[in-house]
C-alpha atoms as a PDB file:
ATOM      1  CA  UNK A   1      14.959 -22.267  -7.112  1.00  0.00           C
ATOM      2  CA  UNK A   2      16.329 -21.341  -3.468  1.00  0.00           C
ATOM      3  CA  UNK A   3      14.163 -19.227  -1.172  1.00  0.00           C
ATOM      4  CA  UNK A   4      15.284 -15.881  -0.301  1.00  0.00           C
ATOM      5  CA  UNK A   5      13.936 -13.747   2.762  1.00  0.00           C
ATOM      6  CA  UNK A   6      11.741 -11.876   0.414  1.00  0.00           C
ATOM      7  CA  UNK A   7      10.262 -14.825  -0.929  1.00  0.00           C
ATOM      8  CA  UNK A   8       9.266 -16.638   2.130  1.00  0.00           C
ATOM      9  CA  UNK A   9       5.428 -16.833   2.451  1.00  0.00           C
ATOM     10  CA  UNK A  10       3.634 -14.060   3.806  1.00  0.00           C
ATOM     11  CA  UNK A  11       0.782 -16.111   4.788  1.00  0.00           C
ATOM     12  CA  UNK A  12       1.585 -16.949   8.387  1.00  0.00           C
ATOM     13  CA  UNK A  13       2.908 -13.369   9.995  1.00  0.00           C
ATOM     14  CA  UNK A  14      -0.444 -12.123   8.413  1.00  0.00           C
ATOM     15  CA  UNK A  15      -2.447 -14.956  10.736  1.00  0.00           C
ATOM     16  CA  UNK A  16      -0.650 -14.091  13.659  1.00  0.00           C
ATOM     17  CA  UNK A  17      -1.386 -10.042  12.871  1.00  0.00           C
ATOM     18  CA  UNK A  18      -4.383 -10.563  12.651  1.00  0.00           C
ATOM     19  CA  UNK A  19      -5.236 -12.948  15.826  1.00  0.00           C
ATOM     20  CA  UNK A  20      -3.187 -10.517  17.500  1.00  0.00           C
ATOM     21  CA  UNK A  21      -4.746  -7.410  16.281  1.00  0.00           C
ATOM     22  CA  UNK A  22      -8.297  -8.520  17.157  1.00  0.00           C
ATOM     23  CA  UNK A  23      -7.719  -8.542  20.677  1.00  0.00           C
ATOM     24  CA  UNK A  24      -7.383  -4.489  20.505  1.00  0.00           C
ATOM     25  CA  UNK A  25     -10.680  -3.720  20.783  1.00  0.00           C
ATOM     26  CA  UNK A  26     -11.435  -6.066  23.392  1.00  0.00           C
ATOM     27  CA  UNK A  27      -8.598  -4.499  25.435  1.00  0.00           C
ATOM     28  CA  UNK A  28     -10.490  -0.894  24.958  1.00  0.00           C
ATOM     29  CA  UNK A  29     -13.977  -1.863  25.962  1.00  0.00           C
ATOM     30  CA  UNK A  30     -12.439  -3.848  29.027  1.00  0.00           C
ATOM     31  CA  UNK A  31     -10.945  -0.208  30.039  1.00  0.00           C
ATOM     32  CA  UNK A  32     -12.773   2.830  31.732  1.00  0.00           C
ATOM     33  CA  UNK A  33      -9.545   5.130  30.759  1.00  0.00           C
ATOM     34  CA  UNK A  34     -10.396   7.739  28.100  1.00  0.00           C
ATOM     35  CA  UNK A  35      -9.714   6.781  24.216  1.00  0.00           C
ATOM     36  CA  UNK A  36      -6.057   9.076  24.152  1.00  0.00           C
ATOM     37  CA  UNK A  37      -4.899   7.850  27.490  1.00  0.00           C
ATOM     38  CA  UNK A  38      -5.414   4.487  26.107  1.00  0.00           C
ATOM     39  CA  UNK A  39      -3.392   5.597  23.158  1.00  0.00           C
ATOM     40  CA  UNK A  40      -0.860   7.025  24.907  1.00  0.00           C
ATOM     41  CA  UNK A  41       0.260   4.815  27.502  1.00  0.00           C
ATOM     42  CA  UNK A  42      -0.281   1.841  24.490  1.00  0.00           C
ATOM     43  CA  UNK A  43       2.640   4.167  22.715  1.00  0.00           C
ATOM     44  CA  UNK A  44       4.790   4.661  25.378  1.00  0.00           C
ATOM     45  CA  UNK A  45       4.947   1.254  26.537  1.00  0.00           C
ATOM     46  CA  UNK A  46       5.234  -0.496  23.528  1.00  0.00           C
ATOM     47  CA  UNK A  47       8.481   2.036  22.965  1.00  0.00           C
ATOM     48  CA  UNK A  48       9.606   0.705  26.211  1.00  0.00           C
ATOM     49  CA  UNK A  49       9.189  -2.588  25.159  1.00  0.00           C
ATOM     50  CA  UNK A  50      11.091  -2.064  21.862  1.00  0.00           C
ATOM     51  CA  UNK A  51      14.123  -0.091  22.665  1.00  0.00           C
ATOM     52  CA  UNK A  52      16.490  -3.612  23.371  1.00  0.00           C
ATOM     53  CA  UNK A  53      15.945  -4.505  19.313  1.00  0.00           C
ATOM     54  CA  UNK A  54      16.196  -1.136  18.689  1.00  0.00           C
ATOM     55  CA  UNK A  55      19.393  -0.424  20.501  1.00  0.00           C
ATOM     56  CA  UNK A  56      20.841  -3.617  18.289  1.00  0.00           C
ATOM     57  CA  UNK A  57      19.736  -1.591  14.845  1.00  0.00           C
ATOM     58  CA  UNK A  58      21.110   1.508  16.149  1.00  0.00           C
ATOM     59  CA  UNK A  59      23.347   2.024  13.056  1.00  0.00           C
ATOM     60  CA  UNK A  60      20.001   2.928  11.106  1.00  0.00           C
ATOM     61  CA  UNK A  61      19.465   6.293  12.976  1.00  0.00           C
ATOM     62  CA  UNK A  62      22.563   7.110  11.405  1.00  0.00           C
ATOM     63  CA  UNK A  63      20.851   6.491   7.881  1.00  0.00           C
ATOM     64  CA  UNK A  64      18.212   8.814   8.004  1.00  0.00           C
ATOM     65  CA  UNK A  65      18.039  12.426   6.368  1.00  0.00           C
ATOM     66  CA  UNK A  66      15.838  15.649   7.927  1.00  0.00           C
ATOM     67  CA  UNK A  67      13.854  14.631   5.262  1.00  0.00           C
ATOM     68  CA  UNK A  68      13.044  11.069   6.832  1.00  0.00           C
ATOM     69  CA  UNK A  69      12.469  12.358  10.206  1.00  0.00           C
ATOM     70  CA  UNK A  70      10.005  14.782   8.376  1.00  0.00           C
ATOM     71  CA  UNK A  71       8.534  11.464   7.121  1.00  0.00           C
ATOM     72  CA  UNK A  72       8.467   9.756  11.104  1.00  0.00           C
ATOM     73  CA  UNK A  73       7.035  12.168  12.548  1.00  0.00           C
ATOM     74  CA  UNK A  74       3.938  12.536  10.146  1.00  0.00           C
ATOM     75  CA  UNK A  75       3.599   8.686  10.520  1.00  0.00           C
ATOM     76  CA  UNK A  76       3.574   8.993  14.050  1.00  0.00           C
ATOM     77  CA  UNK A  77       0.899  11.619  13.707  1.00  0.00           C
ATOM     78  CA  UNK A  78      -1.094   9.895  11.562  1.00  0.00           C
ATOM     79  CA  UNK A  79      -0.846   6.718  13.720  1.00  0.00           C
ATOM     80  CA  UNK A  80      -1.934   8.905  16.879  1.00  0.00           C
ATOM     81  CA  UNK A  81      -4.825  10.273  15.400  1.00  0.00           C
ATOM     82  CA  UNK A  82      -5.811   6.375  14.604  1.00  0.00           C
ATOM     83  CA  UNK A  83      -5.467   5.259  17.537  1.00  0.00           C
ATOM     84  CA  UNK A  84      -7.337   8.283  19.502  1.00  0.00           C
ATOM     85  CA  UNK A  85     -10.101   7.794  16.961  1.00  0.00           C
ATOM     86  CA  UNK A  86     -10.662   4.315  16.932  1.00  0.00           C
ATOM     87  CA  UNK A  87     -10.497   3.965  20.591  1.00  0.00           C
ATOM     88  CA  UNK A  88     -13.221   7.027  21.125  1.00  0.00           C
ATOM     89  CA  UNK A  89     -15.109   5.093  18.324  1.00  0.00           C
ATOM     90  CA  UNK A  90     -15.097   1.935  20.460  1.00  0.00           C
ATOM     91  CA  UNK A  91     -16.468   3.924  23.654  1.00  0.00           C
ATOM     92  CA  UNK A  92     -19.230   4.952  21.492  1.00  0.00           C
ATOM     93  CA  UNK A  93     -20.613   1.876  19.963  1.00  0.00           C
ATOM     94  CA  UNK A  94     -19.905  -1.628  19.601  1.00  0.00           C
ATOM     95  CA  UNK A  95     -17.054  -3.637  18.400  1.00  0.00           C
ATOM     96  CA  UNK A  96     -18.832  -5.095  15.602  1.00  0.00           C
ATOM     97  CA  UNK A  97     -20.106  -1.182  14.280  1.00  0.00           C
ATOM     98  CA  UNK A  98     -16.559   0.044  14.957  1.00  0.00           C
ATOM     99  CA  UNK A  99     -13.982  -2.813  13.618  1.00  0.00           C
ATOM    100  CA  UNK A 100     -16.344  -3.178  10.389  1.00  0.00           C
ATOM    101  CA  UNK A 101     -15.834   0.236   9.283  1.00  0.00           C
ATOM    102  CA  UNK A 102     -11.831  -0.780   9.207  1.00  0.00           C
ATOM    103  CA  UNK A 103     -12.822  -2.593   5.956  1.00  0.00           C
ATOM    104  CA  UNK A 104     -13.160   0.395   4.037  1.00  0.00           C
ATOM    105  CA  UNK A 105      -9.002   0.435   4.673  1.00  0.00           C
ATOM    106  CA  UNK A 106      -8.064  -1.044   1.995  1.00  0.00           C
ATOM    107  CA  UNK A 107     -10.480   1.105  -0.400  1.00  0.00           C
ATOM    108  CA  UNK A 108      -9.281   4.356   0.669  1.00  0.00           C
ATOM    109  CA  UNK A 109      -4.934   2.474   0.241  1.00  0.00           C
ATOM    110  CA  UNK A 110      -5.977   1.786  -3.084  1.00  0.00           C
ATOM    111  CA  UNK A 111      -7.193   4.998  -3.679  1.00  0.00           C
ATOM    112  CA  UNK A 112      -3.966   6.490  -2.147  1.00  0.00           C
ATOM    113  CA  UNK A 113      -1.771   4.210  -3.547  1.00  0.00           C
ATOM    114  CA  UNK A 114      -3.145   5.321  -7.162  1.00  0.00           C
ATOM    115  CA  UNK A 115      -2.481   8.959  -5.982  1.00  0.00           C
ATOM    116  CA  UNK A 116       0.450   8.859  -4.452  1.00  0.00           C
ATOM    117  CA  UNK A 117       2.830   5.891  -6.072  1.00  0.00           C
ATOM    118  CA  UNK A 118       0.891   5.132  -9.185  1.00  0.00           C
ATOM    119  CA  UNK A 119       0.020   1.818  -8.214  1.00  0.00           C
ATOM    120  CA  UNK A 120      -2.673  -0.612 -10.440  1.00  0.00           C
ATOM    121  CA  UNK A 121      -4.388  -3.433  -9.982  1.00  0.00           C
ATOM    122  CA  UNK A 122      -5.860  -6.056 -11.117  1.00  0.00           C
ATOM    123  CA  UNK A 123      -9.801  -6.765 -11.448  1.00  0.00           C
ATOM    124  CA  UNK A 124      -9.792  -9.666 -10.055  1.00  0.00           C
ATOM    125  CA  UNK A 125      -8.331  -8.098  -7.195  1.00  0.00           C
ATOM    126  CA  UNK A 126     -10.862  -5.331  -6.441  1.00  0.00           C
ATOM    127  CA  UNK A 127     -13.560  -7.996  -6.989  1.00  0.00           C
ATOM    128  CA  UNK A 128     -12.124  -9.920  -3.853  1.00  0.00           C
ATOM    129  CA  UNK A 129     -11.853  -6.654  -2.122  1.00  0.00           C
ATOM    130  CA  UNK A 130     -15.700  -6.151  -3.190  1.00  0.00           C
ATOM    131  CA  UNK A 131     -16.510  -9.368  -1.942  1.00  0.00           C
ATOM    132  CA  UNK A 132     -14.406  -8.998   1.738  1.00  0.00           C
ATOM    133  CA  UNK A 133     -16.207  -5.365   2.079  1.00  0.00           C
ATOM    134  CA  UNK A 134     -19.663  -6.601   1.082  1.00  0.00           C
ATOM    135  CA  UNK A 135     -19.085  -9.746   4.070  1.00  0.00           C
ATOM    136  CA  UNK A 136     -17.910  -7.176   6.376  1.00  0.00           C
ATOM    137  CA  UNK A 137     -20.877  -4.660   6.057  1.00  0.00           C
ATOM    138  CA  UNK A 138     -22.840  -7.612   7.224  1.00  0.00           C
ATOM    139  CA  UNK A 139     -21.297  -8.251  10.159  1.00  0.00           C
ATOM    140  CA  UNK A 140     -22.351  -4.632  11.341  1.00  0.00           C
ATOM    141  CA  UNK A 141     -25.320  -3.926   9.820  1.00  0.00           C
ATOM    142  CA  UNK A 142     -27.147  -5.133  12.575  1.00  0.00           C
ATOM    143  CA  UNK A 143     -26.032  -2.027  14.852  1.00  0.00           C
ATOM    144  CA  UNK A 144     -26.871   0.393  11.889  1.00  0.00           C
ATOM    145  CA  UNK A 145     -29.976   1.479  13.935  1.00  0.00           C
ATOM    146  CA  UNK A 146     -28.409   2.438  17.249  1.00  0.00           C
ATOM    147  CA  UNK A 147     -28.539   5.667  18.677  1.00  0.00           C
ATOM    148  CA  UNK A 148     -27.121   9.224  18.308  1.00  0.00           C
ATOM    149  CA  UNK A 149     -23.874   8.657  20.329  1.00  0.00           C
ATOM    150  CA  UNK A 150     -22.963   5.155  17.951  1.00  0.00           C
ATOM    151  CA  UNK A 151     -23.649   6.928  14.509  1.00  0.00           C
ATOM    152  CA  UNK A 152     -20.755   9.395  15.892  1.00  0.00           C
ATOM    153  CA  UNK A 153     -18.741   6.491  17.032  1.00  0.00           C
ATOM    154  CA  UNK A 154     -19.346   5.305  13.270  1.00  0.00           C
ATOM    155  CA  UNK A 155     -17.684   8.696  12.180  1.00  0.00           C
ATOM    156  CA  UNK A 156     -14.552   8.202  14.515  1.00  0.00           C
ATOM    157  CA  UNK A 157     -14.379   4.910  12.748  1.00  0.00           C
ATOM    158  CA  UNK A 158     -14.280   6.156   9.466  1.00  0.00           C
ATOM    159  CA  UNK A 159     -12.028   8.960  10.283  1.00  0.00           C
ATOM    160  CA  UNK A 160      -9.173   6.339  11.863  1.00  0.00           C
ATOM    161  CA  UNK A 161      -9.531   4.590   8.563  1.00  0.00           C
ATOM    162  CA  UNK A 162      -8.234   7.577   6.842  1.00  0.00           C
ATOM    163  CA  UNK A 163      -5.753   8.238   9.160  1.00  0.00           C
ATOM    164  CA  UNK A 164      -4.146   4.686   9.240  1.00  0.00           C
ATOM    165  CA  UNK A 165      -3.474   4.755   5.676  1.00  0.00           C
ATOM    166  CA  UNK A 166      -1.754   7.428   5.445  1.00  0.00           C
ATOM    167  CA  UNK A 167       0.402   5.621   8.346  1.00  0.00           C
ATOM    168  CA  UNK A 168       0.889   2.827   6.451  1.00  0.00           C
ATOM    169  CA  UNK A 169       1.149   4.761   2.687  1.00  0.00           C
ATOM    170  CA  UNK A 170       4.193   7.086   4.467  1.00  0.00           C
ATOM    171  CA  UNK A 171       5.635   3.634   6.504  1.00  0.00           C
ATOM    172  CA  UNK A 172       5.968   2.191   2.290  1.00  0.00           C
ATOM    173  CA  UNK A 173       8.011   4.658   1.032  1.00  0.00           C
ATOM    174  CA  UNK A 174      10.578   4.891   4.216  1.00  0.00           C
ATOM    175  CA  UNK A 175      10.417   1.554   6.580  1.00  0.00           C
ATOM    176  CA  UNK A 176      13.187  -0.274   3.392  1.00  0.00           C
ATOM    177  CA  UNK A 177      15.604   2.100   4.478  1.00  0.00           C
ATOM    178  CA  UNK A 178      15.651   1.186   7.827  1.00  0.00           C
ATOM    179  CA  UNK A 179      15.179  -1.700  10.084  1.00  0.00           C
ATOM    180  CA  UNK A 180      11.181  -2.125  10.828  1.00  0.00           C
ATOM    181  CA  UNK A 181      11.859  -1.953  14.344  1.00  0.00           C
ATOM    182  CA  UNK A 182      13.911   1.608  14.274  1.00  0.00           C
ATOM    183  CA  UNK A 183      11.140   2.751  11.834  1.00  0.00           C
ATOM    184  CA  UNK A 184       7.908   1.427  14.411  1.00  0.00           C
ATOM    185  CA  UNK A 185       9.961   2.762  17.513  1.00  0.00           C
ATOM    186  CA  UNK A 186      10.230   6.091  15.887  1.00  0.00           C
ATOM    187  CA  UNK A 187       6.390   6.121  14.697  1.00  0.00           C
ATOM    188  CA  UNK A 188       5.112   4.963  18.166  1.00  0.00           C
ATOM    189  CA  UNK A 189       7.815   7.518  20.071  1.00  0.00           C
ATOM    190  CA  UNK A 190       5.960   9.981  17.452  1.00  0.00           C
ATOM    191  CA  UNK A 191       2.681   9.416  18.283  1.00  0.00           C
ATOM    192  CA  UNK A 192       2.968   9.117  22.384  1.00  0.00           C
ATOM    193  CA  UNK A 193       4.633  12.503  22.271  1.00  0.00           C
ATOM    194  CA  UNK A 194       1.728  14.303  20.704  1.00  0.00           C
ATOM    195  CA  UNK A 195      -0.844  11.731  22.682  1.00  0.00           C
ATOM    196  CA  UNK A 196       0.791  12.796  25.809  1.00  0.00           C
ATOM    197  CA  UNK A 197       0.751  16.658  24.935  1.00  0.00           C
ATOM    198  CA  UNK A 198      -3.068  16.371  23.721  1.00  0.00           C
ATOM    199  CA  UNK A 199      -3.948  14.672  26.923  1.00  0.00           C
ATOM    200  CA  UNK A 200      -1.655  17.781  29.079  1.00  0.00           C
ATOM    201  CA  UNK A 201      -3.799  20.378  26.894  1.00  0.00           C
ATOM    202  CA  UNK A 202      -7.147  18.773  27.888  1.00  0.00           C
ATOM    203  CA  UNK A 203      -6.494  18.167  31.341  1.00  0.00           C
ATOM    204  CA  UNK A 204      -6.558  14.359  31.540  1.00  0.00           C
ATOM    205  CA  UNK A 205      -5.098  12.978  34.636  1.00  0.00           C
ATOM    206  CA  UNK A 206      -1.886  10.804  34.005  1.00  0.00           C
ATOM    207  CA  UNK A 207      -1.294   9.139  36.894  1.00  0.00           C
ATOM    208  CA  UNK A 208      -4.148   7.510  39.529  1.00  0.00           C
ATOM    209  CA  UNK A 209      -4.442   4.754  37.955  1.00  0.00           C
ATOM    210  CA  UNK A 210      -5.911   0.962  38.819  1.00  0.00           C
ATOM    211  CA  UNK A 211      -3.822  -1.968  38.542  1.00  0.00           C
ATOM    212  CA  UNK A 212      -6.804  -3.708  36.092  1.00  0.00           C
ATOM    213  CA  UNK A 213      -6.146  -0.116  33.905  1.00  0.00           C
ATOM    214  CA  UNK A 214      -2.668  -1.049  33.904  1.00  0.00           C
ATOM    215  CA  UNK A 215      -2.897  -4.295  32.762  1.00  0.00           C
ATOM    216  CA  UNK A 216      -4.951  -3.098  29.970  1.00  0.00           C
ATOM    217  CA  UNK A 217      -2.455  -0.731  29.270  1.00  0.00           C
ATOM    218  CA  UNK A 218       0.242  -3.475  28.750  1.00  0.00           C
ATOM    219  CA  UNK A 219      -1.414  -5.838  26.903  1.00  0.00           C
ATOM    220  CA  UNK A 220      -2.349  -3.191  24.475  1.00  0.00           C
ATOM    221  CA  UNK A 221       1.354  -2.649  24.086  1.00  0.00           C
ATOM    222  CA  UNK A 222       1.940  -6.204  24.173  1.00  0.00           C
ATOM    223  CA  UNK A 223      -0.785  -7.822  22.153  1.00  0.00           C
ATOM    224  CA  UNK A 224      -1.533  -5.436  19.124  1.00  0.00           C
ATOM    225  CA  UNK A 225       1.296  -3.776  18.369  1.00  0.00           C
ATOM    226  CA  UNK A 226       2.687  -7.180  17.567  1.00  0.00           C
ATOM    227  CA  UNK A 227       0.787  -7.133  14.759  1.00  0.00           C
ATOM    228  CA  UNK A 228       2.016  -3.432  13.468  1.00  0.00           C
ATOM    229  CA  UNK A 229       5.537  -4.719  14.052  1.00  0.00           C
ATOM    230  CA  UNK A 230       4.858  -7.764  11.454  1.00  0.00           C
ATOM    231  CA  UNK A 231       3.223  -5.286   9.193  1.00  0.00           C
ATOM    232  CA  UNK A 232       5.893  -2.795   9.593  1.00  0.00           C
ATOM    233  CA  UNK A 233       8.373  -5.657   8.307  1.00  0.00           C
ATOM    234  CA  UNK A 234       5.770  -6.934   5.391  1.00  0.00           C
ATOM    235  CA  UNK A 235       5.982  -3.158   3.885  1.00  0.00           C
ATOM    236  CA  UNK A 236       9.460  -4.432   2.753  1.00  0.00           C
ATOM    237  CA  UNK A 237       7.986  -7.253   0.775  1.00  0.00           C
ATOM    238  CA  UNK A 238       4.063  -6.020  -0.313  1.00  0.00           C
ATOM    239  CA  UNK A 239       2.559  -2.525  -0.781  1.00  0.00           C
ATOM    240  CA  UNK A 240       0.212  -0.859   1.696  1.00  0.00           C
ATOM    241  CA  UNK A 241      -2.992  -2.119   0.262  1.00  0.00           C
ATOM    242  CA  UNK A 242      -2.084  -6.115   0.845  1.00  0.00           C
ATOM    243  CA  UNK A 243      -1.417  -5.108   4.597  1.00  0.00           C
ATOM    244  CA  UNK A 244      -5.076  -3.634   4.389  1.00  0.00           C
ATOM    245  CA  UNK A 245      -6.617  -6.462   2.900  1.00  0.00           C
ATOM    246  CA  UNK A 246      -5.646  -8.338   5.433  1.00  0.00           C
ATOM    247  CA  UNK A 247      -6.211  -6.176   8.113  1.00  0.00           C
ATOM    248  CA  UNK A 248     -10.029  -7.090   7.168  1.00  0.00           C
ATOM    249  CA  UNK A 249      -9.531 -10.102   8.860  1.00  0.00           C
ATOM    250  CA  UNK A 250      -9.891  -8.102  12.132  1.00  0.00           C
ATOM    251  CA  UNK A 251     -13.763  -7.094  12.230  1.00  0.00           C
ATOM    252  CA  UNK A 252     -14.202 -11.175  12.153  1.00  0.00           C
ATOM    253  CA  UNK A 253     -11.654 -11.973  14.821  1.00  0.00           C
ATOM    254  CA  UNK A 254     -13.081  -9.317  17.225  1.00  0.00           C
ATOM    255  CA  UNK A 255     -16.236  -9.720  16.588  1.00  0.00           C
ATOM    256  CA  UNK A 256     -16.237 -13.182  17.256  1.00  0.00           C
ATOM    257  CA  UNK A 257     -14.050 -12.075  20.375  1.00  0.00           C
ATOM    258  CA  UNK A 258     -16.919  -9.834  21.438  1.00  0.00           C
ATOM    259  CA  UNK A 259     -19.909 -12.210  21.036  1.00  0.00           C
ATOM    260  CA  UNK A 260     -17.276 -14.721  23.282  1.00  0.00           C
ATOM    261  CA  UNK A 261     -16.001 -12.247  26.141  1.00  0.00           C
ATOM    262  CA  UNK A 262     -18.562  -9.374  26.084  1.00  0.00           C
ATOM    263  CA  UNK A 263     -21.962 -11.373  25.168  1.00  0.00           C
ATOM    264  CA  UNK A 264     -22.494  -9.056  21.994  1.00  0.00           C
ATOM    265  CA  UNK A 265     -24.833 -10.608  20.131  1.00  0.00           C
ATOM    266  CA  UNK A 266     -24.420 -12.156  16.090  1.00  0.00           C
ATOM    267  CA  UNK A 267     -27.172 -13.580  14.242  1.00  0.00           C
ATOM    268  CA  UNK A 268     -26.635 -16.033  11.131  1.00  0.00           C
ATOM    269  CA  UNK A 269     -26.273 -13.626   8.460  1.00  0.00           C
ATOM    270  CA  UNK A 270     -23.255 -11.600  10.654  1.00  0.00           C
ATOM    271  CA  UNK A 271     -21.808 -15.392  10.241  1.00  0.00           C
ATOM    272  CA  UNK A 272     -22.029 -15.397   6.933  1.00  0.00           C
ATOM    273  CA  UNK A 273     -21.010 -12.541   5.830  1.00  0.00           C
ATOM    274  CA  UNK A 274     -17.601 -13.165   7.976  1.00  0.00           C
ATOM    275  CA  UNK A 275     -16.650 -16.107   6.002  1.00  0.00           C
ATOM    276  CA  UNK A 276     -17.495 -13.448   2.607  1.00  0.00           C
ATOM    277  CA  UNK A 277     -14.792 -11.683   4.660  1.00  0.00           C
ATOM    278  CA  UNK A 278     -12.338 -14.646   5.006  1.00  0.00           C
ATOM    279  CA  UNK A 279     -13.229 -15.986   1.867  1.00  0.00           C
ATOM    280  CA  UNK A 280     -12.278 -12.307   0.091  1.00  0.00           C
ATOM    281  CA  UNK A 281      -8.749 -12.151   2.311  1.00  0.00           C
ATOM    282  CA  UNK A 282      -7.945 -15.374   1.587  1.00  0.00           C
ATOM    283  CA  UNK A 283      -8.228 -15.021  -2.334  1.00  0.00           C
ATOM    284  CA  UNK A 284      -6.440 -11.774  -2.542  1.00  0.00           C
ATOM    285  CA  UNK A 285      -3.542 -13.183  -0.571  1.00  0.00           C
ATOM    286  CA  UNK A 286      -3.187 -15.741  -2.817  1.00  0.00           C
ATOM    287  CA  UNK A 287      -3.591 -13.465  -6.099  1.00  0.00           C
ATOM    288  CA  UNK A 288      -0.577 -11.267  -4.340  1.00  0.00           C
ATOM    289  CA  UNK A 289       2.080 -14.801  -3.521  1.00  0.00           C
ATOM    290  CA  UNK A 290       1.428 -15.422  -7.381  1.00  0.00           C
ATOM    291  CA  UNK A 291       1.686 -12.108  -8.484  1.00  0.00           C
ATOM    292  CA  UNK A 292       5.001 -11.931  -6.130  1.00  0.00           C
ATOM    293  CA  UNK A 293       6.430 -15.434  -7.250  1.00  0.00           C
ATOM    294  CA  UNK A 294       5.475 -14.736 -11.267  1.00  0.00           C
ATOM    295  CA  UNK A 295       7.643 -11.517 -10.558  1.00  0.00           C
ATOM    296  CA  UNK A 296      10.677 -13.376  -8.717  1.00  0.00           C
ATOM    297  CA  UNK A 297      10.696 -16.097 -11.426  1.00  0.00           C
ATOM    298  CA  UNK A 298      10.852 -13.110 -14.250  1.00  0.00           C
ATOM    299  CA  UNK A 299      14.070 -11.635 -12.252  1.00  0.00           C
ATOM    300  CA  UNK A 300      15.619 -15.183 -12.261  1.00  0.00           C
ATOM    301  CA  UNK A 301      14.794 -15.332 -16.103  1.00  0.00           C
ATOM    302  CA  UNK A 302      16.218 -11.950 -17.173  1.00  0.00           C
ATOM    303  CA  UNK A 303      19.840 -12.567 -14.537  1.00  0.00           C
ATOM    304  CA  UNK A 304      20.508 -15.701 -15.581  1.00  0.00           C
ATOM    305  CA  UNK A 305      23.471 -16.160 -18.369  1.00  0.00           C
ATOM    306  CA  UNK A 306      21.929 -17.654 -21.896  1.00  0.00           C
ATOM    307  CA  UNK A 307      23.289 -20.486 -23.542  1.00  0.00           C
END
């Protein structure tokens, strides 16, 4: 059988997410700029960044009812309270606490993907999920016992969760009717407009910046939003809670980052529970390709002519 575009394996855009995505926190603790100046600028440059492929898909602004700009500008708010979250969680304790508490993403899709679009599925799938979480509470537990200002930093965590997946449950029922870079150019335009208006309100300085702060601020754009690009373009092919499986990946890629480039420290058990981590991606990825190829093969079965 011949290969379409949806059929291609997921398997290596998901790699390069999530490499790409673990650098974000690193970026963060490198900077001394505030969590939603770090947001914004990350917005507004990766917009800037974006708008030659977007001027090519043009035609798809044409597309789109009130009702979908409705649906934008909700993902873009979503996506900006993430990002201010998760970045003020990162000031407040350490990359390990914060990135772990990501893996509760793809509980709380599943939960709104049940709500929201009906979705099921299978045992065998939540007991990879169970095994990824359990790996990635290991990885963190060790910072469990920090003080005051981390256990809030915890909460900021948690609270980004939430808010990315209702980025990424909105981004499944619009990004197919439009190309995935219109759709993350309108998100990110979104979310820097209401970053830069929070920051106005509060009285954070814009401008006065060092050229190591800029720098940051680019390869935020640069680096990790790669990765929400590739997953804006995977919401044509798999629902919202396979992007958050594999978003797991991340707490293991940073942390390692961290222990590498910040001298945080790991013991053995951290260790192990990031290969539970790998080990729970890696067979729920594969559950989804079969699920996805049993699927294409049943199309092929019921469109082609009988004898």
């Amino acid at each position: 059988m011949r290969k379409t575009d949806s059929s291609k394996s997921i398997g290596l855009p998901l790699i390069i997410s999530i490499i790409a995505i673990s650098f974000s926190a690193i970026f963060v603790k490198w900077s001394d700029a505030s969590a939603t100046i770090l947001s914004m600028y990350r917005m507004w440059l990766a917009c800037a960044l974006m708008v030659p492929m977007v001027y090519i898909n043009r035609k798809d602004f044409k597309k789109l009812s009130k009702k979908d700009w409705y649906f934008l500008f909700f993902s873009g708010t979503f996506l900006a309270l993430h990002f201010a979250l998760w970045f003020s969680s990162l000031k407040l304790t350490t990359v390990a606490s914060s990135t772990i508490i990501l893996a509760l993403q793809p509980i709380i899709s599943l939960i709104g993907g049940f709500i929201f679009f009906k979705e099921r599925t299978t045992s065998s799938a939540i007991m990879t999920m169970g095994i990824a979480i359990i790996g990635a509470m290991m990885i963190g537990w060790g910072d469990i016992s920090l003080n005051g200002k981390a256990i809030i930093g915890d909460m900021f965590s948690f609270l980004s969760v939430i808010a990315v997946v209702g980025y990424l449950l909105i981004g499944q029922s619009i990004v197919k009717k439009m190309s995935h870079w219109v759709y993350t150019y309108c998100v990110f335009f979104f979310a820097a407009c209401l970053l830069s208006v929070y920051n106005l309100l509060i009285g954070e300085s814009l401008t006065g910046y060092s050229a190591k702060e800029w720098g940051i601020f680019f390869l935020l754009a640069i680096v990790p939003s790669l990765a929400h690009v590739i997953n804006n373009w995977l919401l044509n092919y798999v629902n919202a809670t396979t992007i958050s499986m594999s978003i797991l990946g991340e707490p293991v890629g940073a942390t390692l980052l961290a222990v590498l480039l910040l001298k945080e420290q790991l013991v053995g058990w951290q260790i192990f529970g990031g290969l539970l981590v790998l080990a729970g991606v890696f067979f729920f990825l594969i559950q989804q390709q079969h699920k996805r190829e049993i699927r294409q093969e049943e199309a092929v079965g019921l469109t082609r002519p009988s004898k």
